[in-house]
Protein backbone atom coordinates (compact mmCIF):
# COMPACT_ATOMS: atom_id res chain seq x y z
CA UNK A 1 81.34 69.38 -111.88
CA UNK A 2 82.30 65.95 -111.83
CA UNK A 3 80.39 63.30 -109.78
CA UNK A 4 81.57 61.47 -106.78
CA UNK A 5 82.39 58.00 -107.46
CA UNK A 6 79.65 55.64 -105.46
CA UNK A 7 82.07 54.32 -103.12
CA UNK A 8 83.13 58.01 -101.44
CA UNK A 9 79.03 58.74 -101.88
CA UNK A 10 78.38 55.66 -100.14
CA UNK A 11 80.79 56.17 -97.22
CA UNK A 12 79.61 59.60 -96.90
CA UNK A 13 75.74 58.93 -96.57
CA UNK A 14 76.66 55.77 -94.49
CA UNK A 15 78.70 57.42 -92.39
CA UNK A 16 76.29 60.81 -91.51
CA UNK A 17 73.24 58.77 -91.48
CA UNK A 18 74.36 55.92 -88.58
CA UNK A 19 77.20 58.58 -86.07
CA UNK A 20 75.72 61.84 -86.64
CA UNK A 21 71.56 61.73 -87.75
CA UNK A 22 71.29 59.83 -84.76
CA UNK A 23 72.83 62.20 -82.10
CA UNK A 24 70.54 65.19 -83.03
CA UNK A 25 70.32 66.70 -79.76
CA UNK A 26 67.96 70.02 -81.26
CA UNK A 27 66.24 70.80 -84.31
CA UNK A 28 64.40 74.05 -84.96
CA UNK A 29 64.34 77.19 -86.86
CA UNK A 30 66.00 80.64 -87.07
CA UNK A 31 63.51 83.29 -88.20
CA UNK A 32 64.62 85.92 -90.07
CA UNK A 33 62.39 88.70 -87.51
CA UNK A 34 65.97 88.35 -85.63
CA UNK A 35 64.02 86.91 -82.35
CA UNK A 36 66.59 84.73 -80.81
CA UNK A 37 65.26 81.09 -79.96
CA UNK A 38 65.51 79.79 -76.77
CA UNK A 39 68.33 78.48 -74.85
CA UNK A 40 69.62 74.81 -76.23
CA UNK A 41 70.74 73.00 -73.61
CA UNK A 42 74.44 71.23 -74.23
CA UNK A 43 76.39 69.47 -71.50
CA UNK A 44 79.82 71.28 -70.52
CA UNK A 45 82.74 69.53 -71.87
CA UNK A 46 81.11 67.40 -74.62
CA UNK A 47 82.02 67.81 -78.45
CA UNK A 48 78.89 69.46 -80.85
CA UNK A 49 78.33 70.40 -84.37
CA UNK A 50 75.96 72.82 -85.95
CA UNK A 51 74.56 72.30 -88.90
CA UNK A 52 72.62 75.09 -91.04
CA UNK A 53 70.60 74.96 -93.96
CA UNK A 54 68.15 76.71 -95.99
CA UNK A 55 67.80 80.41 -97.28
CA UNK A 56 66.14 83.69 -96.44
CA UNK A 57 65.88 87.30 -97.33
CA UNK A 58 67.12 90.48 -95.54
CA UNK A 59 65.26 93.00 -97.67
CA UNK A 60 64.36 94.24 -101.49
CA UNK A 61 68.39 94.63 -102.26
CA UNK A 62 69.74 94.13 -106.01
CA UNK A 63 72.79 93.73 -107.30
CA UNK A 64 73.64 93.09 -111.07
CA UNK A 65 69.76 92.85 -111.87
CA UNK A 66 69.00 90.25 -110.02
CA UNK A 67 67.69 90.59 -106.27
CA UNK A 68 70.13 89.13 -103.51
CA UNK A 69 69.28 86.18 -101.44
CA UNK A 70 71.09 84.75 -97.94
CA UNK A 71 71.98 81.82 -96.71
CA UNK A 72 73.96 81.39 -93.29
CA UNK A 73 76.98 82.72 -93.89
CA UNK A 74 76.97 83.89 -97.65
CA UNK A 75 74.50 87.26 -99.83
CA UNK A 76 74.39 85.89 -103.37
CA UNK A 77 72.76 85.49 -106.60
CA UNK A 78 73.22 84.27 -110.12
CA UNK A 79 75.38 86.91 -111.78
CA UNK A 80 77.86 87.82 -108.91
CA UNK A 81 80.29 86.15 -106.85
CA UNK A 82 79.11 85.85 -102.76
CA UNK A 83 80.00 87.79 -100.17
CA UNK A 84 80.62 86.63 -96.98
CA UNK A 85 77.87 87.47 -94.92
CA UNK A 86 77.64 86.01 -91.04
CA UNK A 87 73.83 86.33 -90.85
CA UNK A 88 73.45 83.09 -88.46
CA UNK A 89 75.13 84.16 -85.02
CA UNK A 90 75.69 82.33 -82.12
CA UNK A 91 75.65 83.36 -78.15
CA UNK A 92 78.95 80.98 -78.18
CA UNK A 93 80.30 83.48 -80.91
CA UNK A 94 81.81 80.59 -82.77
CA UNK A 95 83.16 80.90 -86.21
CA UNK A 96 80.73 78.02 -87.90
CA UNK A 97 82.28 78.06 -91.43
CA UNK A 98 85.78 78.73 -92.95
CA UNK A 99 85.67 76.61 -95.88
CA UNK A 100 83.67 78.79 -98.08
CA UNK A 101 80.68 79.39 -100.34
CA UNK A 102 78.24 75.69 -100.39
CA UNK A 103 75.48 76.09 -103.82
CA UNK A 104 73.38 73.49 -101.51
CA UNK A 105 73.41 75.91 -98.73
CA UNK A 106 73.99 73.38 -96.37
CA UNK A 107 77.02 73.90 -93.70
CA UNK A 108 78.50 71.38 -90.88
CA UNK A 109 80.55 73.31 -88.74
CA UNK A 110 83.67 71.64 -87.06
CA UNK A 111 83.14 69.93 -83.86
CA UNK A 112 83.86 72.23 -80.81
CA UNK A 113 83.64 71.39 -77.18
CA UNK A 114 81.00 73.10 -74.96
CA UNK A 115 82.35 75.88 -72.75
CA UNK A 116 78.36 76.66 -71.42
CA UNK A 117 75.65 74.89 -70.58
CA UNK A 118 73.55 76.19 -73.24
CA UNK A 119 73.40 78.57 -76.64
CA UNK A 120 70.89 80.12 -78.46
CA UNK A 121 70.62 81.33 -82.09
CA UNK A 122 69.40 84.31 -84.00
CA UNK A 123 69.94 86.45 -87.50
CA UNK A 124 71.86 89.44 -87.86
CA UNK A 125 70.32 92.56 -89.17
CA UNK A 126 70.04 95.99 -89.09
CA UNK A 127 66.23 96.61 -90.02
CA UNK A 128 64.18 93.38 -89.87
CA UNK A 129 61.14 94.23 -91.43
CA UNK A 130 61.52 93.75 -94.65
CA UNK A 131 62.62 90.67 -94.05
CA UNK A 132 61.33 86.89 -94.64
CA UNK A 133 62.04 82.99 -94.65
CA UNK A 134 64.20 80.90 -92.21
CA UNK A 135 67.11 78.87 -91.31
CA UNK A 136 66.90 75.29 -90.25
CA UNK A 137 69.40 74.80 -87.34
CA UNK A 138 70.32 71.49 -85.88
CA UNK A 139 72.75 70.85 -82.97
CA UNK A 140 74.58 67.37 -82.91
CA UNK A 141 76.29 65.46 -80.10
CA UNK A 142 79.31 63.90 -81.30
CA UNK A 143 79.08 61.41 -78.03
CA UNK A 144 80.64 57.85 -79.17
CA UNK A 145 82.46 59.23 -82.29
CA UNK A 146 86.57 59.07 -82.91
CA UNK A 147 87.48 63.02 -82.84
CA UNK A 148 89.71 62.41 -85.96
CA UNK A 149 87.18 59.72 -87.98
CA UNK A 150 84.83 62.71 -87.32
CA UNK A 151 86.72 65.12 -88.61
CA UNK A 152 87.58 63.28 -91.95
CA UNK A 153 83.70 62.99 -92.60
CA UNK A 154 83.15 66.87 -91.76
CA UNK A 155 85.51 67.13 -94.55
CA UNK A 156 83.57 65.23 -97.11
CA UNK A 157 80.27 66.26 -96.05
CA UNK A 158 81.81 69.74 -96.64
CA UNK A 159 83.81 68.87 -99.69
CA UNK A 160 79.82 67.55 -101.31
CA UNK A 161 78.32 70.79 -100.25
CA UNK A 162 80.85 73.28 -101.93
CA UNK A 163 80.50 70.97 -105.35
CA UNK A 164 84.09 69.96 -105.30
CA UNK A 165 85.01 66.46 -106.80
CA UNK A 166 85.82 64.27 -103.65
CA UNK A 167 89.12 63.31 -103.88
CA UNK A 168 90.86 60.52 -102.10
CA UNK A 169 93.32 62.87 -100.75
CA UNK A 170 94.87 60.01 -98.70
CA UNK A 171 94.96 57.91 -102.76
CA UNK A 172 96.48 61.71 -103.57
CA UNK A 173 99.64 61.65 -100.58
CA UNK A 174 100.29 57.98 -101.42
CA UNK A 175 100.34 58.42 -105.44
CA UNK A 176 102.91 61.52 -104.65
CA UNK A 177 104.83 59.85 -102.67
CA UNK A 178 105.19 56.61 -105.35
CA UNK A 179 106.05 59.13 -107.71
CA UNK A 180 109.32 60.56 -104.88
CA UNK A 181 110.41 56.95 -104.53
CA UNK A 182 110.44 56.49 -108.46
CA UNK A 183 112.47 59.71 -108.79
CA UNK A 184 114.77 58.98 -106.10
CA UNK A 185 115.42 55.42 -107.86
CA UNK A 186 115.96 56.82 -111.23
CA UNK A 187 117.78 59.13 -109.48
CA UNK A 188 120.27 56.43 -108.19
CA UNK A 189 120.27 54.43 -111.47
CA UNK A 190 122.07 57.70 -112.92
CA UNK A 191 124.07 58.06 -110.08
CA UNK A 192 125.07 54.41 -110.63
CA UNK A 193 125.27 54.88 -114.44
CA UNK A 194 127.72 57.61 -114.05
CA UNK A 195 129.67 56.22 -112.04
CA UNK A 196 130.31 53.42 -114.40
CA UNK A 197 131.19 55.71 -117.30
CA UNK A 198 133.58 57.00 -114.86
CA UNK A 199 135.40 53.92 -113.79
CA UNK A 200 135.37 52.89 -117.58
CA UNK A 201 136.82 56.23 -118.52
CA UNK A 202 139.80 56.08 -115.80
CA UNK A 203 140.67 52.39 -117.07
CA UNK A 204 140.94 54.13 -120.97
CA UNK A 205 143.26 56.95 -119.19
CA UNK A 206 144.92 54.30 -117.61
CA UNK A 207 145.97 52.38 -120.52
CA UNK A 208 146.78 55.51 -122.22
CA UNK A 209 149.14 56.46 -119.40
CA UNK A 210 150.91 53.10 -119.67
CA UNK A 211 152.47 53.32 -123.07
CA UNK A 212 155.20 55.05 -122.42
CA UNK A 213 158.34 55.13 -119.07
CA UNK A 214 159.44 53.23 -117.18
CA UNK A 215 157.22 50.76 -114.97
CA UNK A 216 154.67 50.78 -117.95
CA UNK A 217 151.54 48.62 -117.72
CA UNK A 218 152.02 48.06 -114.16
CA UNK A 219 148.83 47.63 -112.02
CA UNK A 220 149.30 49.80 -109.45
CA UNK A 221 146.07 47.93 -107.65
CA UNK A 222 147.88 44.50 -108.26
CA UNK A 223 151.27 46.24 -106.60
CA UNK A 224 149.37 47.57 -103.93
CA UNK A 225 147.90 44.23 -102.86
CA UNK A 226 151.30 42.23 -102.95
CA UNK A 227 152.82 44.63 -100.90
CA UNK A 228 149.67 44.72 -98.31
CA UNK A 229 150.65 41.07 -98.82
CA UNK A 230 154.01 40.50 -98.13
CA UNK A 231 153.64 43.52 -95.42
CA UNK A 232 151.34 40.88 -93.44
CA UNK A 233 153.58 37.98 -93.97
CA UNK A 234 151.27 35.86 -96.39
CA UNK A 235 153.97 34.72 -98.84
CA UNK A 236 151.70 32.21 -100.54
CA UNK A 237 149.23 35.18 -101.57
CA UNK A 238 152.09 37.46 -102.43
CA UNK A 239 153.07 34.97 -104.82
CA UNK A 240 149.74 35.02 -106.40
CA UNK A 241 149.13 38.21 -106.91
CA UNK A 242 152.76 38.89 -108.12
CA UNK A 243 151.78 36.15 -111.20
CA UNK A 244 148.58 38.28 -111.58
CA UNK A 245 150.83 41.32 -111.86
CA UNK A 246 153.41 39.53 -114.25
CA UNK A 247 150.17 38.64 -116.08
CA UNK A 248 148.86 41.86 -116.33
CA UNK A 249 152.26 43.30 -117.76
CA UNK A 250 152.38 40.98 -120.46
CA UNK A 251 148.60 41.70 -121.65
CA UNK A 252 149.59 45.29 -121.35
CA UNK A 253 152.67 44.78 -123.64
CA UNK A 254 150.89 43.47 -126.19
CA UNK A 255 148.66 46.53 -126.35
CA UNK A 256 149.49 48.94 -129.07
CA UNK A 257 152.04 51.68 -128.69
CA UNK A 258 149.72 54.56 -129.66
CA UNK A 259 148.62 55.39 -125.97
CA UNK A 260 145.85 57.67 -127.10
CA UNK A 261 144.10 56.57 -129.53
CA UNK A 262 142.88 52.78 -130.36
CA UNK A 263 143.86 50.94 -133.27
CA UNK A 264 141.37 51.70 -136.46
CA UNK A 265 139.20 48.84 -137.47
CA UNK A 266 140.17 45.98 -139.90
């Protein structure tokens, strides 16, 4: 697992320790006997988090040699994958984790807004008395903090608990989108490039075309022009372009008969 870089780690702490350590509204623990604790009060229409921690055990179960252990929402050990397991429920009957498995065992749901004035906690089981341990639960007021700053640090706080790298996803988008723009300019350059070759090509072909006729090496561009000139009564330009034509015979008389190939070097 690679390490976050210090700046991400330093956000991150920053960040949880001034908005969200500070706005603990409860604290307490979740015993694993399954009694419920009391009612938390919350305040209808404000935005809360949950956040669980810790482990416990439901009973003497094994799997692959090794005896299982819980979390909040997970049944694991060392030599299998874990199994989603909602052992932390809620009277709200909120979904508190989608984003999967966390080695720390430590899970921040997303914010949700209060539909009651209060909600209670307890852990799912069928026989409880083989049981033991706990769950730290703590509820957290998100009073004075930006819904979408808020959300971006649930992320990371998330992202650290699950062991991922912390990416920069928003470094990520911009990089991608450098690399579009640089494809759609090289893009163009060919484009561009092409259509060079192609305008070369259709001069060739139209030196070719000129060797033999009547009319040959006329500029059909240069024609076209002293017409559109004379057509709008500008004798002094028709003039000049019909030199520029006259010009462009003679250079295209001098060219060599052979209209398709070039001459062979000296």
């Amino acid at each position: 697992m690679k390490k976050l870089s210090l700046p991400l780690l330093f956000f991150c702490t920053s960040f949880f320790s001034q908005v969200l350590a500070d706005t603990v509204v409860w604290s307490g623990d979740v015993d694993s006997n399954g009694t419920p604790t009391a009612l938390i009060p919350l305040t209808l229409g404000k935005q809360y988090q949950v956040k669980a921690s810790g482990t416990l055990n439901l009973g003497k179960w094994w799997q692959a040699g090794k005896p299982l252990e819980e979390d909040a929402f997970y049944e694991y050990n060392n030599s299998i994958d874990p199994i989603k397991l909602e052992t932390l429920k809620n009277s709200f009957n909120l979904s508190l984790n989608n984003n999967g498995f966390h080695p720390d065992h430590v899970y921040l749901s997303k914010p949700f807004t209060a539909a009651q004035n209060g909600v209670h906690f307890w852990i799912s089981d069928i026989d409880y008395g083989d049981n033991t341990g706990k769950l730290q639960v703590q509820i957290i007021e998100l009073t004075d903090v930006d819904s979408s700053k808020n959300a971006a640090a649930t992320n990371a706080q998330n992202e650290i608990s699950r062991g991922g790298e912390g990416r920069d996803e928003s470094l990520e988008n911009r990089d991608n989108d450098a690399q579009q723009r640089g494809n759609q300019r090289r893009e163009q350059r060919l484009n561009n490039e092409q259509q060079n070759s192609e305008g070369r090509q259709q001069n060739r072909d139209s030196i070719a075309r000129g060797g033999g006729g009547g009319g040959e090496g006329r500029d059909e561009n240069l024609e076209n022009r002293e017409d559109n000139a004379e057509d709008n009564d500008n004798p002094e330009r028709a003039d000049r372009l019909n030199d520029e034509l006259d010009n462009s015979e003679m250079r295209q008389s001098e060219r060599p008969n052979n209209s398709n190939t070039y001459p062979p070097p000296q």
